[in-house]
PDB file of N, CA and C in Angstrom:
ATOM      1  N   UNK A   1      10.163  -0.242 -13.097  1.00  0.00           N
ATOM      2  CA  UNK A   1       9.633   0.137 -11.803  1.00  0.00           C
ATOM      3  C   UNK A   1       9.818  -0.981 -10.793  1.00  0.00           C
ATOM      4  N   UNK A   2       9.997  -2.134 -10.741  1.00  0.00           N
ATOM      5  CA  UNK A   2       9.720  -3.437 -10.145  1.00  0.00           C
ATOM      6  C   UNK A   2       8.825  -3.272  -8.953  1.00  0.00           C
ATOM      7  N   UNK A   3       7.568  -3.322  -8.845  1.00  0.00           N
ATOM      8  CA  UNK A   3       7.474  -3.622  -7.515  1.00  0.00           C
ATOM      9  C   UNK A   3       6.120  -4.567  -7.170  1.00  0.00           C
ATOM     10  N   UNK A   4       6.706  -5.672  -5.853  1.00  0.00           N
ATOM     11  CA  UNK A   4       6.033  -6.541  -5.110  1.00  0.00           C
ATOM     12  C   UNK A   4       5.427  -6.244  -4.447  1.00  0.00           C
ATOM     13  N   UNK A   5       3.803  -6.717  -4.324  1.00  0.00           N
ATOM     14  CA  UNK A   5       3.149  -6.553  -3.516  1.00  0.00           C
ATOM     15  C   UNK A   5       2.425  -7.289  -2.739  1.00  0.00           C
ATOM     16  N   UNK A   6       2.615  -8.126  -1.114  1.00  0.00           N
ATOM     17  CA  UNK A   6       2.029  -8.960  -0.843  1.00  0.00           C
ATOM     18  C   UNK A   6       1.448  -8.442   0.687  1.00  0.00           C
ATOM     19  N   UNK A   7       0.050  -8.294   0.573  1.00  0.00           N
ATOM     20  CA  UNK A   7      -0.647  -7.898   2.021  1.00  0.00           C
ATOM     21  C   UNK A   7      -1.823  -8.292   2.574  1.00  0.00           C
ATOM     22  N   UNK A   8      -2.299  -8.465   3.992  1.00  0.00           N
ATOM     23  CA  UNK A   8      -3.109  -8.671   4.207  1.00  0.00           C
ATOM     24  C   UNK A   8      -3.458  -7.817   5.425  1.00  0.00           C
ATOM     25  N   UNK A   9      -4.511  -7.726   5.498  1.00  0.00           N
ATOM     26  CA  UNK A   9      -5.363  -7.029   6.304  1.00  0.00           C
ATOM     27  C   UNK A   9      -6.694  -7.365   6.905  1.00  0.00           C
ATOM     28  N   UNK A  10      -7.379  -7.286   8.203  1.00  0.00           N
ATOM     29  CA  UNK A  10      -8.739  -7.708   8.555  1.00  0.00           C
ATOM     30  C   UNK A  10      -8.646  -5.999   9.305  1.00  0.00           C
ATOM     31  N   UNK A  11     -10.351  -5.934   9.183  1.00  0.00           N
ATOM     32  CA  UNK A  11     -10.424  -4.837   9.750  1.00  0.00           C
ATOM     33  C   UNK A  11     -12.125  -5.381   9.817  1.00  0.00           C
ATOM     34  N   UNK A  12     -13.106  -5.080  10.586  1.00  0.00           N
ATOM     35  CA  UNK A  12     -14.291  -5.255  11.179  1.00  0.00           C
ATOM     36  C   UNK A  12     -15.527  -5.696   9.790  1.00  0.00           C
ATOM     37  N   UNK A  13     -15.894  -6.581   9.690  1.00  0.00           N
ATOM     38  CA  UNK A  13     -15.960  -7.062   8.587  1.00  0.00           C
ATOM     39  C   UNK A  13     -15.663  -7.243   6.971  1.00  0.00           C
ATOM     40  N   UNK A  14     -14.317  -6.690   7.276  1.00  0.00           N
ATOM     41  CA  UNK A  14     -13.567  -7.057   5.878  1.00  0.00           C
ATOM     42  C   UNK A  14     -12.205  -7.373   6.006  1.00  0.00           C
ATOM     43  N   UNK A  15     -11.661  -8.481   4.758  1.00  0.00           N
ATOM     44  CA  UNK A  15     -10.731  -8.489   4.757  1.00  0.00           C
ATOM     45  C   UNK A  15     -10.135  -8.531   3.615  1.00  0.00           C
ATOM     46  N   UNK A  16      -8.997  -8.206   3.467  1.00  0.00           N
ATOM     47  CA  UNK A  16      -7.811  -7.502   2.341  1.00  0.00           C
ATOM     48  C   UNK A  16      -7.040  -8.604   1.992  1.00  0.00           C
ATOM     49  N   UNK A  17      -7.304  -9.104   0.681  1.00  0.00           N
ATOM     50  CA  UNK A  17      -5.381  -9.731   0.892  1.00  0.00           C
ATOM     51  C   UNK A  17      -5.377  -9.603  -0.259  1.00  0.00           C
ATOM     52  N   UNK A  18      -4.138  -8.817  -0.994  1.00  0.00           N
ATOM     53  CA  UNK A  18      -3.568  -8.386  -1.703  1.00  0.00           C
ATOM     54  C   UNK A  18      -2.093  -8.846  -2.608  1.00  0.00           C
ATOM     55  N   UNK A  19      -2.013  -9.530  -3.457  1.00  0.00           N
ATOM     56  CA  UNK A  19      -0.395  -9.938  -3.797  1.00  0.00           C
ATOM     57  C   UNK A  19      -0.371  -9.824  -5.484  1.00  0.00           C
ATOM     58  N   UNK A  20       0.336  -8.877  -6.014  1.00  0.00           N
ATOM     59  CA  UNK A  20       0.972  -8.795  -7.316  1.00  0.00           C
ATOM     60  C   UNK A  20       2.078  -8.159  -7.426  1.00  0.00           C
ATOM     61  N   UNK A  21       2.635  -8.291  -8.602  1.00  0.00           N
ATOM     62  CA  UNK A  21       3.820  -7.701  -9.244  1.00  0.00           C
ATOM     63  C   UNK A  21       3.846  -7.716 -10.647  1.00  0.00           C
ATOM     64  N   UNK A  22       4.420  -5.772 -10.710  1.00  0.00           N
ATOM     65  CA  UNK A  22       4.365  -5.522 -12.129  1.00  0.00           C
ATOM     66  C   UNK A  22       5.886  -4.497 -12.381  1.00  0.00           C
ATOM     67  N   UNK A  23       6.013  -4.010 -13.687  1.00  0.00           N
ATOM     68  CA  UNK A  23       7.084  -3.496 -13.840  1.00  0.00           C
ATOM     69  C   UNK A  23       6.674  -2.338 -14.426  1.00  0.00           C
ATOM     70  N   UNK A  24       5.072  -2.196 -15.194  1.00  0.00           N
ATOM     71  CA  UNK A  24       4.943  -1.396 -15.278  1.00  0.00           C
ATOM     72  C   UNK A  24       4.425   0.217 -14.906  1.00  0.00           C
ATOM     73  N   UNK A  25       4.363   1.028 -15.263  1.00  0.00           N
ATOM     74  CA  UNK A  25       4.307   2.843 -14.333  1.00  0.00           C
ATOM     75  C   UNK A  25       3.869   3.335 -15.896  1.00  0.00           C
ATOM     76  N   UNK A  26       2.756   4.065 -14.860  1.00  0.00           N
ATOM     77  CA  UNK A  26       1.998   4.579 -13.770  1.00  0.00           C
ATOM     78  C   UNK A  26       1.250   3.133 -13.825  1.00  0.00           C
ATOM     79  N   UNK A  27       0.739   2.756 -12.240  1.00  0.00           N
ATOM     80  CA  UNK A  27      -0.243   1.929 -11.948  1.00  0.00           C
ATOM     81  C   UNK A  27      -1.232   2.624 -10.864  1.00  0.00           C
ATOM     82  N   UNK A  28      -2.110   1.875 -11.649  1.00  0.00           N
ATOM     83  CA  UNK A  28      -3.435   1.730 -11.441  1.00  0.00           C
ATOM     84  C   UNK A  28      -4.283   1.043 -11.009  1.00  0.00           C
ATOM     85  N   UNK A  29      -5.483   0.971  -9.774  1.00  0.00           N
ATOM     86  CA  UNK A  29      -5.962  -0.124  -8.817  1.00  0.00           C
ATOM     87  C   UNK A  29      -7.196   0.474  -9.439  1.00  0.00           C
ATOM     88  N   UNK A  30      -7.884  -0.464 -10.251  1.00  0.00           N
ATOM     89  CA  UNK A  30      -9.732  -0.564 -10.393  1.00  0.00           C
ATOM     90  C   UNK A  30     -10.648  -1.629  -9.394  1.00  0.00           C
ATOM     91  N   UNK A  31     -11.774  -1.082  -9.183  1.00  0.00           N
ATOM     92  CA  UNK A  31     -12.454  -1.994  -8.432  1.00  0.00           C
ATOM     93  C   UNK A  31     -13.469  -1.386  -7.798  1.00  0.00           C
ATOM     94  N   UNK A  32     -14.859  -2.193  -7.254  1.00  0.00           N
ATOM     95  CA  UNK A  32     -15.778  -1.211  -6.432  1.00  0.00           C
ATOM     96  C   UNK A  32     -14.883  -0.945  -5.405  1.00  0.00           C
ATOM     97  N   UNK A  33     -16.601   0.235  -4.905  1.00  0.00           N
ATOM     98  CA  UNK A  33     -16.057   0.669  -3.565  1.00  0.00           C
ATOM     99  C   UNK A  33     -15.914  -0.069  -2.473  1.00  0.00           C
ATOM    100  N   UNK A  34     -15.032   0.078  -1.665  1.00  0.00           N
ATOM    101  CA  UNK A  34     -15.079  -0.489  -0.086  1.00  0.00           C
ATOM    102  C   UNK A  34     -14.261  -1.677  -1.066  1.00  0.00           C
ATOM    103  N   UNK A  35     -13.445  -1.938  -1.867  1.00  0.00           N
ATOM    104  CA  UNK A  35     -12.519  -3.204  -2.154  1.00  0.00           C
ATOM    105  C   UNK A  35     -11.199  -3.170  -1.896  1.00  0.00           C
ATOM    106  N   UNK A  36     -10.745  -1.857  -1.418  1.00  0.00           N
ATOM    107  CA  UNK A  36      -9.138  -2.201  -0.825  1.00  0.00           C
ATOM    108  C   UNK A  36      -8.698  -1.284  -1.305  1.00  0.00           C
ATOM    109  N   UNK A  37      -9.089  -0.555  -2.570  1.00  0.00           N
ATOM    110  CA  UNK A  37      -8.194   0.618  -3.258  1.00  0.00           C
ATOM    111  C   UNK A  37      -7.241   1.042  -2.862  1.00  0.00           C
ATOM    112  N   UNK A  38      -7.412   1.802  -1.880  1.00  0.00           N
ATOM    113  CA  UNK A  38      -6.999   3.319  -1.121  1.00  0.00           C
ATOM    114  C   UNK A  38      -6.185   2.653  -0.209  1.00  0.00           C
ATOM    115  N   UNK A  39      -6.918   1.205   0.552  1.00  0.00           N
ATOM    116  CA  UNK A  39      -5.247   0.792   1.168  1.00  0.00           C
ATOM    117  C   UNK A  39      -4.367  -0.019   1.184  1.00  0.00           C
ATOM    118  N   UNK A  40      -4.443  -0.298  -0.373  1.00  0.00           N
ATOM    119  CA  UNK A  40      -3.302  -0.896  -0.943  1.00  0.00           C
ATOM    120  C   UNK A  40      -2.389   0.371  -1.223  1.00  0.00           C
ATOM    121  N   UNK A  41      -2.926   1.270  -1.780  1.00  0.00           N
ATOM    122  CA  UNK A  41      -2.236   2.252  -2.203  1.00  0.00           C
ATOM    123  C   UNK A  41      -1.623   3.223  -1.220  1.00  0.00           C
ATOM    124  N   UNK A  42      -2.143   3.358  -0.226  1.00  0.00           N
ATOM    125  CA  UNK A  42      -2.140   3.254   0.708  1.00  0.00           C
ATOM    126  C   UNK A  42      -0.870   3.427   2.028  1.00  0.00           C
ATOM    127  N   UNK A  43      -0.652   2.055   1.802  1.00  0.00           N
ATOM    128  CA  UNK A  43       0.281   0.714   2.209  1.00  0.00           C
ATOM    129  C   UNK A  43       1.702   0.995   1.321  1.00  0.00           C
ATOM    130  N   UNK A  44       1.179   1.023   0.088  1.00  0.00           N
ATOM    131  CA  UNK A  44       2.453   0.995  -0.823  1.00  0.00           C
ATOM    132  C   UNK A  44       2.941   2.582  -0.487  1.00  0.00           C
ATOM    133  N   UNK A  45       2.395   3.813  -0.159  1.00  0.00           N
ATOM    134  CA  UNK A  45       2.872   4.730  -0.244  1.00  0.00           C
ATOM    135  C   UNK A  45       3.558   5.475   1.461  1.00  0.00           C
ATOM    136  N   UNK A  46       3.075   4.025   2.147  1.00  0.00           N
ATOM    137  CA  UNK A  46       3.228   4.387   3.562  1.00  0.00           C
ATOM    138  C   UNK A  46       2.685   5.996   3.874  1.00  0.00           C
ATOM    139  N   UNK A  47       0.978   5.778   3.957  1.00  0.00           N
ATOM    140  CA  UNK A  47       0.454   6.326   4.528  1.00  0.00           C
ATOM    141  C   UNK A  47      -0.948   6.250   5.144  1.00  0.00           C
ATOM    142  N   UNK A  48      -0.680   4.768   5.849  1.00  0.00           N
ATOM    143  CA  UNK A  48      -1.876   4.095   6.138  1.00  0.00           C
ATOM    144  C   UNK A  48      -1.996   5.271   8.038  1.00  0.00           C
ATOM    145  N   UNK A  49      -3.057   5.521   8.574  1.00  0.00           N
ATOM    146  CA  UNK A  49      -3.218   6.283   9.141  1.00  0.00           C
ATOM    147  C   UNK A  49      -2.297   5.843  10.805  1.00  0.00           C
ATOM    148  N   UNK A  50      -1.780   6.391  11.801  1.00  0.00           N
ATOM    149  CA  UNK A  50      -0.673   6.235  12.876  1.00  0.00           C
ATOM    150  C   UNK A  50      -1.801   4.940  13.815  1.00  0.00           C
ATOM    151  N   UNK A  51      -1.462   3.989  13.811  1.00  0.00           N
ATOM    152  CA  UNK A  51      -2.360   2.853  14.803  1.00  0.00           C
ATOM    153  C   UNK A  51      -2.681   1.807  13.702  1.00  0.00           C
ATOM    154  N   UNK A  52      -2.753   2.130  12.220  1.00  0.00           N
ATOM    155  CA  UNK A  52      -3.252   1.099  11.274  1.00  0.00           C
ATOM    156  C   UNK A  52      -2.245   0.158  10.931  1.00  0.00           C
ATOM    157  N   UNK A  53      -2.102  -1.135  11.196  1.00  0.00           N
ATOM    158  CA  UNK A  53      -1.260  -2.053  10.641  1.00  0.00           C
ATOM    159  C   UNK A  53      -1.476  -3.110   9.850  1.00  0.00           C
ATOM    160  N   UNK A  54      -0.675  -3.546   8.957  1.00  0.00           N
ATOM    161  CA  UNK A  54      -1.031  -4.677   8.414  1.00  0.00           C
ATOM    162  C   UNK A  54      -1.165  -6.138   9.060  1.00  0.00           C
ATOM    163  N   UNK A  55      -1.729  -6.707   8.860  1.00  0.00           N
ATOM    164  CA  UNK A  55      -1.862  -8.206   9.548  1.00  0.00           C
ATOM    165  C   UNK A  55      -0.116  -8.729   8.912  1.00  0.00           C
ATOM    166  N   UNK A  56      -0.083  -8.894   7.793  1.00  0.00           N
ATOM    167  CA  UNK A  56       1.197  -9.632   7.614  1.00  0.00           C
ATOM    168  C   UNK A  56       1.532  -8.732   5.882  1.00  0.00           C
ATOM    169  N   UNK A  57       2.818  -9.422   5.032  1.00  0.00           N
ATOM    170  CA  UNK A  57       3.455  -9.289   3.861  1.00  0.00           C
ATOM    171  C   UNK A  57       4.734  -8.099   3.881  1.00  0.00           C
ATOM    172  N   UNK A  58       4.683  -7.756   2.839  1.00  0.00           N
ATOM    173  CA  UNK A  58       5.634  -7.051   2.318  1.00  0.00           C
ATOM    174  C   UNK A  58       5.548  -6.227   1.163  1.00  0.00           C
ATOM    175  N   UNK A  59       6.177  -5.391   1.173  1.00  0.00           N
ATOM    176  CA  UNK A  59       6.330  -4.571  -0.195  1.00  0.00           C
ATOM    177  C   UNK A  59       7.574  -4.313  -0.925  1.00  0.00           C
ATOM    178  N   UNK A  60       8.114  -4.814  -2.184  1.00  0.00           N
ATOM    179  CA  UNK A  60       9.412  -4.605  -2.232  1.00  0.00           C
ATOM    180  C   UNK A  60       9.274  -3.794  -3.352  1.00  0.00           C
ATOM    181  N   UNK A  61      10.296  -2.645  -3.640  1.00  0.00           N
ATOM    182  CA  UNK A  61      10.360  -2.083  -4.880  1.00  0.00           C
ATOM    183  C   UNK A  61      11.873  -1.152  -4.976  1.00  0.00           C
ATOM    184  N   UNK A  62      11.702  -1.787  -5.953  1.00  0.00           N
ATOM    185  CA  UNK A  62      13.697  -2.035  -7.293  1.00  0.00           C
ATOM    186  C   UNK A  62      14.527  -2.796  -6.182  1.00  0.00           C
ATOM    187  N   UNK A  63      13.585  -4.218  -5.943  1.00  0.00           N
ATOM    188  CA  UNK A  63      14.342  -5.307  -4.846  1.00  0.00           C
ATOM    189  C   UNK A  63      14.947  -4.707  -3.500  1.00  0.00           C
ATOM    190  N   UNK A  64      14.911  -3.401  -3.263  1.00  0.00           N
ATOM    191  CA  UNK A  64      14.792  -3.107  -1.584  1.00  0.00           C
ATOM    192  C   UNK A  64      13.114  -3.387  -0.864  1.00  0.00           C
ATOM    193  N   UNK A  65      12.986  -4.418   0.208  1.00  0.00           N
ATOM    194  CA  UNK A  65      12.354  -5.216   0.865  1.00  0.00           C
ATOM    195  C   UNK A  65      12.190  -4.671   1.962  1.00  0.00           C
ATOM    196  N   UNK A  66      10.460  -4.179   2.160  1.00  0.00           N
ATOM    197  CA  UNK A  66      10.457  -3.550   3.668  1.00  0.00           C
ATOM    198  C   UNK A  66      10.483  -4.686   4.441  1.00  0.00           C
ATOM    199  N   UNK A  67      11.386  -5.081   5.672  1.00  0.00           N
ATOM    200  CA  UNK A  67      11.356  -6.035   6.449  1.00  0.00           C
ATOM    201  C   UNK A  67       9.994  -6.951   7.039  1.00  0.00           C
ATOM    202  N   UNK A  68       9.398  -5.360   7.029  1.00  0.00           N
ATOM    203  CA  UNK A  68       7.800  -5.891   8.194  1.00  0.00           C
ATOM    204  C   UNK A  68       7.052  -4.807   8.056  1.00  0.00           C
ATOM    205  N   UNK A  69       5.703  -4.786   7.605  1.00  0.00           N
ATOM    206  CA  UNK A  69       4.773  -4.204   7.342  1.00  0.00           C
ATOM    207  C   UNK A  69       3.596  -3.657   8.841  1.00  0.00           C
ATOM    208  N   UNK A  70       4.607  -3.263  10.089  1.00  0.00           N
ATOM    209  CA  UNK A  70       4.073  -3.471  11.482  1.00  0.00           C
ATOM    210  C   UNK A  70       4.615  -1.831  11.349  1.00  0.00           C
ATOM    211  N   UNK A  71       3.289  -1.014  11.878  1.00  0.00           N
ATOM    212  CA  UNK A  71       3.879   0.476  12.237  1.00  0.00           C
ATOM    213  C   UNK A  71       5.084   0.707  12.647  1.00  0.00           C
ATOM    214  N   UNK A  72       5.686   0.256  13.451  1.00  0.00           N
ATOM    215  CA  UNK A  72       7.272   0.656  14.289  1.00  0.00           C
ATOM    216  C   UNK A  72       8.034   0.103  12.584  1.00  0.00           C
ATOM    217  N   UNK A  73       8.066  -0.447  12.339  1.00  0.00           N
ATOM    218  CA  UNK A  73       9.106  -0.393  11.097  1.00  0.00           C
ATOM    219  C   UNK A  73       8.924  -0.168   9.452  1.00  0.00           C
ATOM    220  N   UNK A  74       7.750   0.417   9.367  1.00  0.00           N
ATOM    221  CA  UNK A  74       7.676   0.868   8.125  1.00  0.00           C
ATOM    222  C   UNK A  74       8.421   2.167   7.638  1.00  0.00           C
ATOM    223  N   UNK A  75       8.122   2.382   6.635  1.00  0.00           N
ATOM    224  CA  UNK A  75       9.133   3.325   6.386  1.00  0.00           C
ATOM    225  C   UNK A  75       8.811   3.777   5.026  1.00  0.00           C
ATOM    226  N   UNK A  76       9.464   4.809   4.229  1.00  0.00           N
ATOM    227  CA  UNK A  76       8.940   5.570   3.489  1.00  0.00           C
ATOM    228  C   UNK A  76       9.302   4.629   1.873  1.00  0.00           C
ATOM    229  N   UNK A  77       8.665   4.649   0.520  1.00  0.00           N
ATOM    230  CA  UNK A  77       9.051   4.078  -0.473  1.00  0.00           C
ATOM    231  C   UNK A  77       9.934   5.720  -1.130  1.00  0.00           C
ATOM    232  N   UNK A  78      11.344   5.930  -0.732  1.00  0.00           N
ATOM    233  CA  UNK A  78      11.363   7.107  -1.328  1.00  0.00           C
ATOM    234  C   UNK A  78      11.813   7.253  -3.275  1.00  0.00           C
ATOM    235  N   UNK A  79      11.109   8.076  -3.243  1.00  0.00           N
ATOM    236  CA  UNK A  79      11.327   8.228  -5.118  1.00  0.00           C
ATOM    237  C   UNK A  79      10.393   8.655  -5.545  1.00  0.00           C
ATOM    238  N   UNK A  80      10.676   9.781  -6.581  1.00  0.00           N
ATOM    239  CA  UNK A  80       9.765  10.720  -7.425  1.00  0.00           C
ATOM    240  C   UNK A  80       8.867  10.245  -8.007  1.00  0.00           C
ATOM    241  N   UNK A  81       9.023   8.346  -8.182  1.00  0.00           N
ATOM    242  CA  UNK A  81       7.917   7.802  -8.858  1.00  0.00           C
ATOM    243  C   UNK A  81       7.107   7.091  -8.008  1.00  0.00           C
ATOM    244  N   UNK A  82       6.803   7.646  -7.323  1.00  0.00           N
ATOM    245  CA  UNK A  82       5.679   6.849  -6.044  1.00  0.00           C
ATOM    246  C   UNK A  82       5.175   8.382  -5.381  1.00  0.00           C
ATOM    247  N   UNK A  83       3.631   8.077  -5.840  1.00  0.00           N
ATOM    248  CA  UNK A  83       2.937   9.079  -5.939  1.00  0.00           C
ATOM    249  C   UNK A  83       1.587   8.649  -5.655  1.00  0.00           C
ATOM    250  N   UNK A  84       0.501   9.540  -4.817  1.00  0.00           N
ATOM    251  CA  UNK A  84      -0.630   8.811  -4.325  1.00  0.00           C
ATOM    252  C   UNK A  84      -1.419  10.583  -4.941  1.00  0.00           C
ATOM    253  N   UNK A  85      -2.572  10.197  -5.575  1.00  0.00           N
ATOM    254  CA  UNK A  85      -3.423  11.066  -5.741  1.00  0.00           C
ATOM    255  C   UNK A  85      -4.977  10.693  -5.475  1.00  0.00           C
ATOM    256  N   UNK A  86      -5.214  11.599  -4.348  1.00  0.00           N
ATOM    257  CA  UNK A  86      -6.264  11.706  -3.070  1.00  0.00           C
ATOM    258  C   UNK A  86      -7.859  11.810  -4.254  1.00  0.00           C
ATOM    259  N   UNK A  87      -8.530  10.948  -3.695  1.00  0.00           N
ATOM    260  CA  UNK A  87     -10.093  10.894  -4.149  1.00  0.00           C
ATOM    261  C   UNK A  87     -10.613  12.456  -3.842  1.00  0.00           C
ATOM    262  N   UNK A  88     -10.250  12.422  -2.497  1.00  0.00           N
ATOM    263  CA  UNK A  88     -11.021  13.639  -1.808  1.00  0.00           C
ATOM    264  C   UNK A  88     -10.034  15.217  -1.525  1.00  0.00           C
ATOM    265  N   UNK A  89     -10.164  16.368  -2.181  1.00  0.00           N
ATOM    266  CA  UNK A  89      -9.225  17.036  -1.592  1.00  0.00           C
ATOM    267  C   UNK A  89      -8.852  17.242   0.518  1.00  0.00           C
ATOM    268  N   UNK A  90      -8.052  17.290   0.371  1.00  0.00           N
ATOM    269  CA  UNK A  90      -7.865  17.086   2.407  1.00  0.00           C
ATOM    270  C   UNK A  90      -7.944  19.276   3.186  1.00  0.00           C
ATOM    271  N   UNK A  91      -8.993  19.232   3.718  1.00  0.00           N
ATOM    272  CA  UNK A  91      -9.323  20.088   4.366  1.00  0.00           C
ATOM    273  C   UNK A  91      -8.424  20.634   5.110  1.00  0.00           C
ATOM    274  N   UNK A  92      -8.097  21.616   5.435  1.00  0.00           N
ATOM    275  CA  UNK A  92      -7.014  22.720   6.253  1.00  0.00           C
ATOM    276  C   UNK A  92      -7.828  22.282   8.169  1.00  0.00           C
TER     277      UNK A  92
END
């Protein structure tokens, strides 16, 4: 699977910073609530909400390197094995 993960984030009294790498799949983020879960995962699946940006890092996976983790240039991780499954079902 290869993939890098280095991020940070502040958002109104919290802040995120995030950096590992693993090779193995399916992965998995444990931790209380309100610890970053959802937007690391998030982040990695490029679908942090339209206005949300990262403060700084990168995400690389099978060594293609998103340049910049800044809304205008993110972009999709495409592949059947990058997959986000929702806490909450999403309302019509």
């Amino acid at each position: 699977m290869s993939l890098e993960v280095a991020i940070e984030k502040k958002v109104a009294g919290f802040h995120l910073a995030v950096e590992f790498a693993t090779d193995v799949a399916p992965l998995g983020l444990l931790g209380p609530s309100g610890s970053g879960k959802s937007m690391t995962l998030r982040a990695i699946a490029n679908l942090l909400p339209a206005g949300v940006t990262v403060l700084s890092g990168a995400i690389e996976y099978r060594g293609e390197k998103l340049q910049s983790m800044s809304v205008k240039s993110r972009r999709l991780l495409a592949g059947p094995e990058i997959a986000m499954i929702f806490q909450e079902p999403m309302s019509a």
